[in-house]
PDB file of N, CA and C in Angstrom:
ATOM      1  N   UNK A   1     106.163  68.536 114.512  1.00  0.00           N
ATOM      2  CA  UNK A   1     106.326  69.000 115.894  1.00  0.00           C
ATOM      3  C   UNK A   1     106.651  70.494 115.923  1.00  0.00           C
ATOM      4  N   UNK A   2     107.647  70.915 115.135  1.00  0.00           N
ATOM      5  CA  UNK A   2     107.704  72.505 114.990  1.00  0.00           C
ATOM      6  C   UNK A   2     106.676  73.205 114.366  1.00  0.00           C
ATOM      7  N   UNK A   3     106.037  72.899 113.879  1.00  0.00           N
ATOM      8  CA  UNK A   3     104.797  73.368 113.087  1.00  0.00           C
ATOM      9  C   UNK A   3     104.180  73.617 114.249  1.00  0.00           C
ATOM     10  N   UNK A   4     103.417  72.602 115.132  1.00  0.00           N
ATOM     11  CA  UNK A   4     102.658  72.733 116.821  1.00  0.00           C
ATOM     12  C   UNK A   4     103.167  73.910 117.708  1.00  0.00           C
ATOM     13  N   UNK A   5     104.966  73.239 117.567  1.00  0.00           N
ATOM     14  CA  UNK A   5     105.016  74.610 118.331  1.00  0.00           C
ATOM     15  C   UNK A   5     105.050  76.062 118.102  1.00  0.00           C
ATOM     16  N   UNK A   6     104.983  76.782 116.775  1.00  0.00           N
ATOM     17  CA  UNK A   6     105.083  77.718 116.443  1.00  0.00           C
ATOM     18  C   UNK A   6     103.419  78.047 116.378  1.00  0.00           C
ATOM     19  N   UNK A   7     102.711  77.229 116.254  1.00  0.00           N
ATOM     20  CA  UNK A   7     101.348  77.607 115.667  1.00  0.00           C
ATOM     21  C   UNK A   7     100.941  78.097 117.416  1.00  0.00           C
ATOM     22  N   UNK A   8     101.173  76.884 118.226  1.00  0.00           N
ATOM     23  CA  UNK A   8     100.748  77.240 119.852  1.00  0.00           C
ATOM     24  C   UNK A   8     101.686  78.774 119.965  1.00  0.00           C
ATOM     25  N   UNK A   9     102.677  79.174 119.824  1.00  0.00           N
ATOM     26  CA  UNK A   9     103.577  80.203 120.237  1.00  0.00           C
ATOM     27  C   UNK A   9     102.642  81.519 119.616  1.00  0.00           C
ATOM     28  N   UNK A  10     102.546  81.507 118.616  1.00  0.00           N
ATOM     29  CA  UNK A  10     100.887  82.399 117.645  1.00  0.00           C
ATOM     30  C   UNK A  10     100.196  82.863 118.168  1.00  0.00           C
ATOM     31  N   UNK A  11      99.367  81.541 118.737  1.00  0.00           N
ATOM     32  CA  UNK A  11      97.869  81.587 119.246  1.00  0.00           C
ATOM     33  C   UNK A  11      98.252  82.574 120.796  1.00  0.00           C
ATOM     34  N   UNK A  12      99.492  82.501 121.648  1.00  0.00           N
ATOM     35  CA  UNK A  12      99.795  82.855 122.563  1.00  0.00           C
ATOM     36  C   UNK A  12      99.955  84.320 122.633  1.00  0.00           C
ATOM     37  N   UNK A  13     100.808  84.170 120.871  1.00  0.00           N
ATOM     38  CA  UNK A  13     101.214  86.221 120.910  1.00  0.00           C
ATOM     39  C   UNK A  13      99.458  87.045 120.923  1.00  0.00           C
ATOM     40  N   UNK A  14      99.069  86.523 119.617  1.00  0.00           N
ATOM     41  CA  UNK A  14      97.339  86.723 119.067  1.00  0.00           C
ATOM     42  C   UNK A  14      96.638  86.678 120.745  1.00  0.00           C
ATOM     43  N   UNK A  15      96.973  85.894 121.760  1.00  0.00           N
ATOM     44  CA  UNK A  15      96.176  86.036 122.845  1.00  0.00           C
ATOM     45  C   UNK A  15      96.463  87.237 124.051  1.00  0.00           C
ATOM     46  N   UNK A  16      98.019  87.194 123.905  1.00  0.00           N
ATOM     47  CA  UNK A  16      98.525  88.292 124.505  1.00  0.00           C
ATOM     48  C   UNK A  16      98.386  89.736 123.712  1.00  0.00           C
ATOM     49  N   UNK A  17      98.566  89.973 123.244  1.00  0.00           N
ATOM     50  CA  UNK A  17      97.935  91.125 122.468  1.00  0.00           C
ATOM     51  C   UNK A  17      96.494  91.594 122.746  1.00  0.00           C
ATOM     52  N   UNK A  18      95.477  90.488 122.076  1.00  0.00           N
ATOM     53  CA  UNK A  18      94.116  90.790 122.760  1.00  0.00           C
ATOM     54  C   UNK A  18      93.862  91.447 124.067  1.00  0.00           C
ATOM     55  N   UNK A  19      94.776  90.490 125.305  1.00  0.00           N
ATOM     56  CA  UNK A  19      94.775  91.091 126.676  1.00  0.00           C
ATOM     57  C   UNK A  19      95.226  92.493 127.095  1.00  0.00           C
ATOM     58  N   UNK A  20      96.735  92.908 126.207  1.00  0.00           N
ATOM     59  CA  UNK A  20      96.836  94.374 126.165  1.00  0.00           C
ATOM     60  C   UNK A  20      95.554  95.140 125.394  1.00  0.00           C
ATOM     61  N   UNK A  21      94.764  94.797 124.454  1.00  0.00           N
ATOM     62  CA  UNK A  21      94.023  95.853 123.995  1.00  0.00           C
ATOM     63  C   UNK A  21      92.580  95.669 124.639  1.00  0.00           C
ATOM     64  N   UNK A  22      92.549  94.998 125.501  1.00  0.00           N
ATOM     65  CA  UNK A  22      91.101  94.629 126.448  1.00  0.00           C
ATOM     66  C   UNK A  22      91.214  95.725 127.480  1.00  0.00           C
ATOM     67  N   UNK A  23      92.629  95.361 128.395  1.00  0.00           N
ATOM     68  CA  UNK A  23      93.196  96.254 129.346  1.00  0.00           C
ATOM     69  C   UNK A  23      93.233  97.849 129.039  1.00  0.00           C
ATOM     70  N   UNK A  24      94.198  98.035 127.850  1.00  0.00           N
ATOM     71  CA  UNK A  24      93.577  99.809 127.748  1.00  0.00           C
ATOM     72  C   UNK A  24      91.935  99.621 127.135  1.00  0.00           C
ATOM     73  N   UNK A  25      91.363  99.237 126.501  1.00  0.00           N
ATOM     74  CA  UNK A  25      90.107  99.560 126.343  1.00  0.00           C
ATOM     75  C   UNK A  25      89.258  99.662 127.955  1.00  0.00           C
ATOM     76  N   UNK A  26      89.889  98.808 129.041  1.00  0.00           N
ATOM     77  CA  UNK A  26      89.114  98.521 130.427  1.00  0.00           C
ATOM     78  C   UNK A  26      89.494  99.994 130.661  1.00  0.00           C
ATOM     79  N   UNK A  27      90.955 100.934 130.829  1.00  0.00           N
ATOM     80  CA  UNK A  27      91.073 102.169 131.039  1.00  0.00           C
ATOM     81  C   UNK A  27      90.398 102.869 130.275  1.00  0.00           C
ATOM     82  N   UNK A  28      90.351 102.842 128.780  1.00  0.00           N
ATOM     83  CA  UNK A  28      89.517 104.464 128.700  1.00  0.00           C
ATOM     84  C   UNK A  28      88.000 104.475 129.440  1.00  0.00           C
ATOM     85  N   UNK A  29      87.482 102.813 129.559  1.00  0.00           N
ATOM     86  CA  UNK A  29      85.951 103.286 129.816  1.00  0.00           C
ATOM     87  C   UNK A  29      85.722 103.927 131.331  1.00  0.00           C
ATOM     88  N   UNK A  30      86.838 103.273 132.016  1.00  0.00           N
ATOM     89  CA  UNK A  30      87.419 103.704 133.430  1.00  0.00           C
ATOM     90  C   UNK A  30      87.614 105.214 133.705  1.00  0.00           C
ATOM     91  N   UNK A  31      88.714 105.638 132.899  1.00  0.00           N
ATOM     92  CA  UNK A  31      88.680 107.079 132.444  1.00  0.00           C
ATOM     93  C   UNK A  31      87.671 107.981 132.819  1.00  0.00           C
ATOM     94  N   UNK A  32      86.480 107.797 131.681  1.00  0.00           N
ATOM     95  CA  UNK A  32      85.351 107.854 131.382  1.00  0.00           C
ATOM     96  C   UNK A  32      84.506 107.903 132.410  1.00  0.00           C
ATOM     97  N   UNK A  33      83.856 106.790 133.263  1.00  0.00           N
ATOM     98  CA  UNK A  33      83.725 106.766 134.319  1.00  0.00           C
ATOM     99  C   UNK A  33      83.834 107.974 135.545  1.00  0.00           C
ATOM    100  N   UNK A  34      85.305 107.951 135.851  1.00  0.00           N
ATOM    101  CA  UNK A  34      85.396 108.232 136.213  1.00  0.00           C
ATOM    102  C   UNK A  34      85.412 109.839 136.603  1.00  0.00           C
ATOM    103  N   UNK A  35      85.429 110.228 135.133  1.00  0.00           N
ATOM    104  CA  UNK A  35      85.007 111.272 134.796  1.00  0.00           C
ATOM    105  C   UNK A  35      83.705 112.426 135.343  1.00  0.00           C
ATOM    106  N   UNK A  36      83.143 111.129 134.861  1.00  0.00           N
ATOM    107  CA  UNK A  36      81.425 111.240 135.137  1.00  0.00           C
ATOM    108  C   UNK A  36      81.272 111.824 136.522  1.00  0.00           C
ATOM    109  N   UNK A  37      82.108 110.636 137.689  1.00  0.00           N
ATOM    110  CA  UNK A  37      82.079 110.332 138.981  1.00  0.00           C
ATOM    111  C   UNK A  37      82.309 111.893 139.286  1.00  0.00           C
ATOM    112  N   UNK A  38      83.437 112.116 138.955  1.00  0.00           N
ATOM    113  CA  UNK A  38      83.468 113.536 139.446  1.00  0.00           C
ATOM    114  C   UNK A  38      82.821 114.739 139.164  1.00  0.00           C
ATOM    115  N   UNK A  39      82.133 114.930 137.860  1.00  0.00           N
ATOM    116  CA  UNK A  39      81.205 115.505 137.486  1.00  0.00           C
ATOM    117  C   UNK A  39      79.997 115.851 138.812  1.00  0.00           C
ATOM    118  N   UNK A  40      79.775 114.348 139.076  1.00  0.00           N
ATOM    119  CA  UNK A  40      78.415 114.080 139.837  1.00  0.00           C
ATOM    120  C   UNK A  40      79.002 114.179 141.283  1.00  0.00           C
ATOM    121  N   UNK A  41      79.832 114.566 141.726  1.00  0.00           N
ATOM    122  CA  UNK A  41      80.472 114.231 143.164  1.00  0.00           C
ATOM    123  C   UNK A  41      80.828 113.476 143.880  1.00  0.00           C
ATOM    124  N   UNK A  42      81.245 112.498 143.310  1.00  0.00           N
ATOM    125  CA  UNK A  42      81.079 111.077 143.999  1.00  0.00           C
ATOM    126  C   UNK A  42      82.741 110.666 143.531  1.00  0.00           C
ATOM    127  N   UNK A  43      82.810 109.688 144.665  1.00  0.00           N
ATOM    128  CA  UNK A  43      84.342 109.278 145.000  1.00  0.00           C
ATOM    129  C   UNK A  43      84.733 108.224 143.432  1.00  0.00           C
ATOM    130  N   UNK A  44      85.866 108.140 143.003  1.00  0.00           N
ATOM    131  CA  UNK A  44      85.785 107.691 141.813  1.00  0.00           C
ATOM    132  C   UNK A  44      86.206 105.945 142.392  1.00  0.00           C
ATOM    133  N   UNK A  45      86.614 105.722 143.561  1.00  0.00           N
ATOM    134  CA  UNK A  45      87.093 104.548 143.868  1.00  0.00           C
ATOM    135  C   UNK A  45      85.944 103.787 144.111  1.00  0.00           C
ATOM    136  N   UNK A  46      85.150 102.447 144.233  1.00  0.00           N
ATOM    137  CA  UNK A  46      83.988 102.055 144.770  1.00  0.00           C
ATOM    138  C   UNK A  46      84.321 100.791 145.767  1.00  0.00           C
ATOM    139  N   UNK A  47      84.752 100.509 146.801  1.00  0.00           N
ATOM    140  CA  UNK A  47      85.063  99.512 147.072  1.00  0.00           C
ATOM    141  C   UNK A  47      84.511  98.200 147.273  1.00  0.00           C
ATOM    142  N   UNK A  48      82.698  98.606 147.337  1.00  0.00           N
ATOM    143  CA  UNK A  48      81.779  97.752 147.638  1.00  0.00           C
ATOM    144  C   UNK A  48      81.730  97.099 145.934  1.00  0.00           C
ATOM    145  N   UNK A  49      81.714  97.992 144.555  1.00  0.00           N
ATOM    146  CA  UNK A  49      82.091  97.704 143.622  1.00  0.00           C
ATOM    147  C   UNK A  49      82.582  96.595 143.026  1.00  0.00           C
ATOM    148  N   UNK A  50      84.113  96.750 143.628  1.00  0.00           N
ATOM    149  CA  UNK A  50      85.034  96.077 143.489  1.00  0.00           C
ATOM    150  C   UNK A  50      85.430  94.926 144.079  1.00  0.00           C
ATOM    151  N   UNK A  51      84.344  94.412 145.268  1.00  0.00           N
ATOM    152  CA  UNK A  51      84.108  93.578 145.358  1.00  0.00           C
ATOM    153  C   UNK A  51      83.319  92.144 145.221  1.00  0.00           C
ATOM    154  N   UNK A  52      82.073  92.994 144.263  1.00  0.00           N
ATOM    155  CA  UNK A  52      81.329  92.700 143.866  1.00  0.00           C
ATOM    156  C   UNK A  52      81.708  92.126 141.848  1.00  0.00           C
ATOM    157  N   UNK A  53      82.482  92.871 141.789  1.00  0.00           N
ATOM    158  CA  UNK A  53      83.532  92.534 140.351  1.00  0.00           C
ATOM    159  C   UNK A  53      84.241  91.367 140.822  1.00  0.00           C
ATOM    160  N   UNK A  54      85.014  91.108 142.020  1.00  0.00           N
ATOM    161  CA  UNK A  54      85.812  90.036 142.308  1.00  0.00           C
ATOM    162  C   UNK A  54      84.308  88.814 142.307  1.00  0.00           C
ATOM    163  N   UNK A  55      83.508  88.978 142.916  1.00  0.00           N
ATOM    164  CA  UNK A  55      82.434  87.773 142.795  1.00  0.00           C
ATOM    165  C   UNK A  55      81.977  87.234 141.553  1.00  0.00           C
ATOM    166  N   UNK A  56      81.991  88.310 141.271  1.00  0.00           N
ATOM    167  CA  UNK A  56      81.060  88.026 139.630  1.00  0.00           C
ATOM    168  C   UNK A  56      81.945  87.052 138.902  1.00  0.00           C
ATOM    169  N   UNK A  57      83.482  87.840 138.533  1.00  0.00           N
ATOM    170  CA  UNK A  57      84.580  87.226 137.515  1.00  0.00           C
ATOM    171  C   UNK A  57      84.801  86.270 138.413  1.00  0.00           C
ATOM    172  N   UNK A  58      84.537  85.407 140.024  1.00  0.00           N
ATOM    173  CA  UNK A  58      84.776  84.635 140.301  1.00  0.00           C
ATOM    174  C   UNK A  58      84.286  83.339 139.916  1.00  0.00           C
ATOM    175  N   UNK A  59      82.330  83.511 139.706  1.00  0.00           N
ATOM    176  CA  UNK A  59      81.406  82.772 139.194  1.00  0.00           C
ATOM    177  C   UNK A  59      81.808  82.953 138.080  1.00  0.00           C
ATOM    178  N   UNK A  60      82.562  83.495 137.255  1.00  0.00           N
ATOM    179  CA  UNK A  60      82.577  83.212 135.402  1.00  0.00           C
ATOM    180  C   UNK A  60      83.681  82.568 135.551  1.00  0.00           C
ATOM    181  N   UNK A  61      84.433  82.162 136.302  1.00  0.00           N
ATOM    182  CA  UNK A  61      85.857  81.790 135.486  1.00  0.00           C
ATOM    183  C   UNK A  61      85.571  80.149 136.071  1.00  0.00           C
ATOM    184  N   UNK A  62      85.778  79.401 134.457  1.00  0.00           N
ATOM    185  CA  UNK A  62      85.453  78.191 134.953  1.00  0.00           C
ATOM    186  C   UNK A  62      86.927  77.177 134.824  1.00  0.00           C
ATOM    187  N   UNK A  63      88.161  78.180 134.994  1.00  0.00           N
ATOM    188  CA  UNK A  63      89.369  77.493 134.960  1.00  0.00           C
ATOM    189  C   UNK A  63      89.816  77.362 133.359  1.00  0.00           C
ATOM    190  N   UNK A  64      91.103  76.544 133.325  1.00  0.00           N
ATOM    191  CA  UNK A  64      92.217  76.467 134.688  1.00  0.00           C
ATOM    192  C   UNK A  64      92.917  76.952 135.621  1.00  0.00           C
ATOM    193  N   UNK A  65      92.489  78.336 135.312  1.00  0.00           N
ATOM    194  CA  UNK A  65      92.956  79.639 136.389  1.00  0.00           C
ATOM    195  C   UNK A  65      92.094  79.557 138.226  1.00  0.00           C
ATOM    196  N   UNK A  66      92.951  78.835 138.985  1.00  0.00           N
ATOM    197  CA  UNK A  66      92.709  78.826 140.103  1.00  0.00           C
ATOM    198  C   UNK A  66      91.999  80.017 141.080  1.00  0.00           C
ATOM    199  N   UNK A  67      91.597  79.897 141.291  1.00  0.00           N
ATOM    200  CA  UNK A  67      90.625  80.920 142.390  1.00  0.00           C
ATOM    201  C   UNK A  67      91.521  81.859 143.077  1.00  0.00           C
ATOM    202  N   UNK A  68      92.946  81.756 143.629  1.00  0.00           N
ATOM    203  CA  UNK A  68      93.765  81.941 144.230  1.00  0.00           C
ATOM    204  C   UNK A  68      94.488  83.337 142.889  1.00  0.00           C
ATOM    205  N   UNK A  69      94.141  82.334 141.613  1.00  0.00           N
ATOM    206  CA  UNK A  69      95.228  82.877 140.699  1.00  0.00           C
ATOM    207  C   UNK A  69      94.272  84.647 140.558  1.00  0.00           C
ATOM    208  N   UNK A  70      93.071  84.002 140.047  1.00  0.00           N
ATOM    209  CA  UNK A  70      92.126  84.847 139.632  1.00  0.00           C
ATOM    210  C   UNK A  70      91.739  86.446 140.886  1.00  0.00           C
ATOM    211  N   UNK A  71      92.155  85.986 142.046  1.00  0.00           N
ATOM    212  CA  UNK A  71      92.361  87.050 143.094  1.00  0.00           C
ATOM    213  C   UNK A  71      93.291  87.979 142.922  1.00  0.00           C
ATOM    214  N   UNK A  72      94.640  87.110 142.441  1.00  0.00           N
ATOM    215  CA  UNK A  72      95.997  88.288 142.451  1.00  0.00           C
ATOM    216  C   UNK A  72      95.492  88.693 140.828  1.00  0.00           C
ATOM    217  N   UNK A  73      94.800  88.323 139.888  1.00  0.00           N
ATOM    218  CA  UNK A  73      94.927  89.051 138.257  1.00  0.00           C
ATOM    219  C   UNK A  73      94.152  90.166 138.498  1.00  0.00           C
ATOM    220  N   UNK A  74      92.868  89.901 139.287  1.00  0.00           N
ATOM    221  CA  UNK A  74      91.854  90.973 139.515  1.00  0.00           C
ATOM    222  C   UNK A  74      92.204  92.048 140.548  1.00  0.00           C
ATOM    223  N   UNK A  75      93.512  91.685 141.335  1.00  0.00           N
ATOM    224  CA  UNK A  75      94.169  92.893 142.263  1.00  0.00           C
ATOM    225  C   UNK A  75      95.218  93.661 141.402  1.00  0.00           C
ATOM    226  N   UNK A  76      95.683  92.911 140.409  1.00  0.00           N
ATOM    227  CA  UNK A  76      96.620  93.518 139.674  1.00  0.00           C
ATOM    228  C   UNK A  76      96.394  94.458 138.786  1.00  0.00           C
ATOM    229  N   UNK A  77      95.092  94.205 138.354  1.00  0.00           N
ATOM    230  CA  UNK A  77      94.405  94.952 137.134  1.00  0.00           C
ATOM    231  C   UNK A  77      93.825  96.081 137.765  1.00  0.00           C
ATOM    232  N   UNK A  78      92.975  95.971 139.223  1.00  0.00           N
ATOM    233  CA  UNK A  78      92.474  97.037 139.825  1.00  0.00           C
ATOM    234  C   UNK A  78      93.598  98.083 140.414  1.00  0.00           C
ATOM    235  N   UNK A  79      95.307  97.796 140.573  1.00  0.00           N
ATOM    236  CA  UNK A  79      95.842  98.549 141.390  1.00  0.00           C
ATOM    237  C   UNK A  79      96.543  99.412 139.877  1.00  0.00           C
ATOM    238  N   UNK A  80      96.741  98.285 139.131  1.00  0.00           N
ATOM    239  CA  UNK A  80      97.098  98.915 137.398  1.00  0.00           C
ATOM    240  C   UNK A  80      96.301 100.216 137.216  1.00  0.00           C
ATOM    241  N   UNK A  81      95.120  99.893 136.994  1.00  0.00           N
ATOM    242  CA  UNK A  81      94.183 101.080 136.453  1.00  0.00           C
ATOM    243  C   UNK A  81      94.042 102.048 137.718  1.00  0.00           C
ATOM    244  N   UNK A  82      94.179 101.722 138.798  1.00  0.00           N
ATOM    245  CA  UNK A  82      94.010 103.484 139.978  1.00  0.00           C
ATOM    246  C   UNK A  82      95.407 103.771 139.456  1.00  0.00           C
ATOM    247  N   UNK A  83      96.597 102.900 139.293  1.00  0.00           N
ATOM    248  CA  UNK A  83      97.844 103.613 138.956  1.00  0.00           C
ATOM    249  C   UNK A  83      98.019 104.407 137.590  1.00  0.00           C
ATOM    250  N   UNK A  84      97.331 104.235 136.327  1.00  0.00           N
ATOM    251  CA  UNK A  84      97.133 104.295 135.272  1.00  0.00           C
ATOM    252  C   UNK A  84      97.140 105.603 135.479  1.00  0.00           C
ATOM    253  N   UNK A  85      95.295 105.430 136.051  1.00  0.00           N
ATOM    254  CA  UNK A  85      94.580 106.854 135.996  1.00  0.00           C
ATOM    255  C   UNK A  85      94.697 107.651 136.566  1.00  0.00           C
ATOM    256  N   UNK A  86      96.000 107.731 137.510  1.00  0.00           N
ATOM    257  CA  UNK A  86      96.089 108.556 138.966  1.00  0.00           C
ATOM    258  C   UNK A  86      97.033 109.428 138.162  1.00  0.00           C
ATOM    259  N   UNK A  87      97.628 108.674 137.246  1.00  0.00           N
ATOM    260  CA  UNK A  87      98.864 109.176 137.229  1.00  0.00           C
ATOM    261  C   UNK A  87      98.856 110.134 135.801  1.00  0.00           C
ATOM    262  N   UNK A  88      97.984 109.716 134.996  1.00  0.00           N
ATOM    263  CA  UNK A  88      97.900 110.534 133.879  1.00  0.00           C
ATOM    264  C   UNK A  88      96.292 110.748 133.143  1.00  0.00           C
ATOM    265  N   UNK A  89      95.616 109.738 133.727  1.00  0.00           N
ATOM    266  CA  UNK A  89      94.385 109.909 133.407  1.00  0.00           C
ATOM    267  C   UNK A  89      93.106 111.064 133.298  1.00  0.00           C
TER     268      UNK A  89
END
């Protein structure tokens, strides 16, 4: 039984970790991006975008993460990265 739970506790750190290095990898390409955006004149925010990101990751996520849940992760991550990049990016 302790064996299970340490091995599940693992798989959790190994998963959380991944998610921090997904997240800054999602900022530099953002960065990047955004970079560009201004280069070319264009507003770096897209809102039609970003809603179109909420659809997409809506059709991929096939659970157990509730529809409800998957709204506040994808608001959290989008207000994360304008805060990220606003602020030092």
């Amino acid at each position: 039984m302790t064996e299970r739970f340490d091995e599940l506790r693992e798989r959790i750190g190994v998963n959380d970790r991944a998610i921090v290095a997904a997240v800054n990898e999602r900022l530099r390409l953002v960065s990047d991006l955004w970079r560009l955006k201004r280069e070319l004149g264009l507003e770096t925010v897209d809102h039609e975008r970003e809603q179109r990101l909420r659809e997409q990751l809506a059709a991929a996520n096939d659970g157990p993460l509730s529809p409800e849940g998957l709204d506040g992760l994808v608001t959290v991550l989008l207000t994360l990265t304008k805060r990220e990049l606003d602020a030092g990016g």
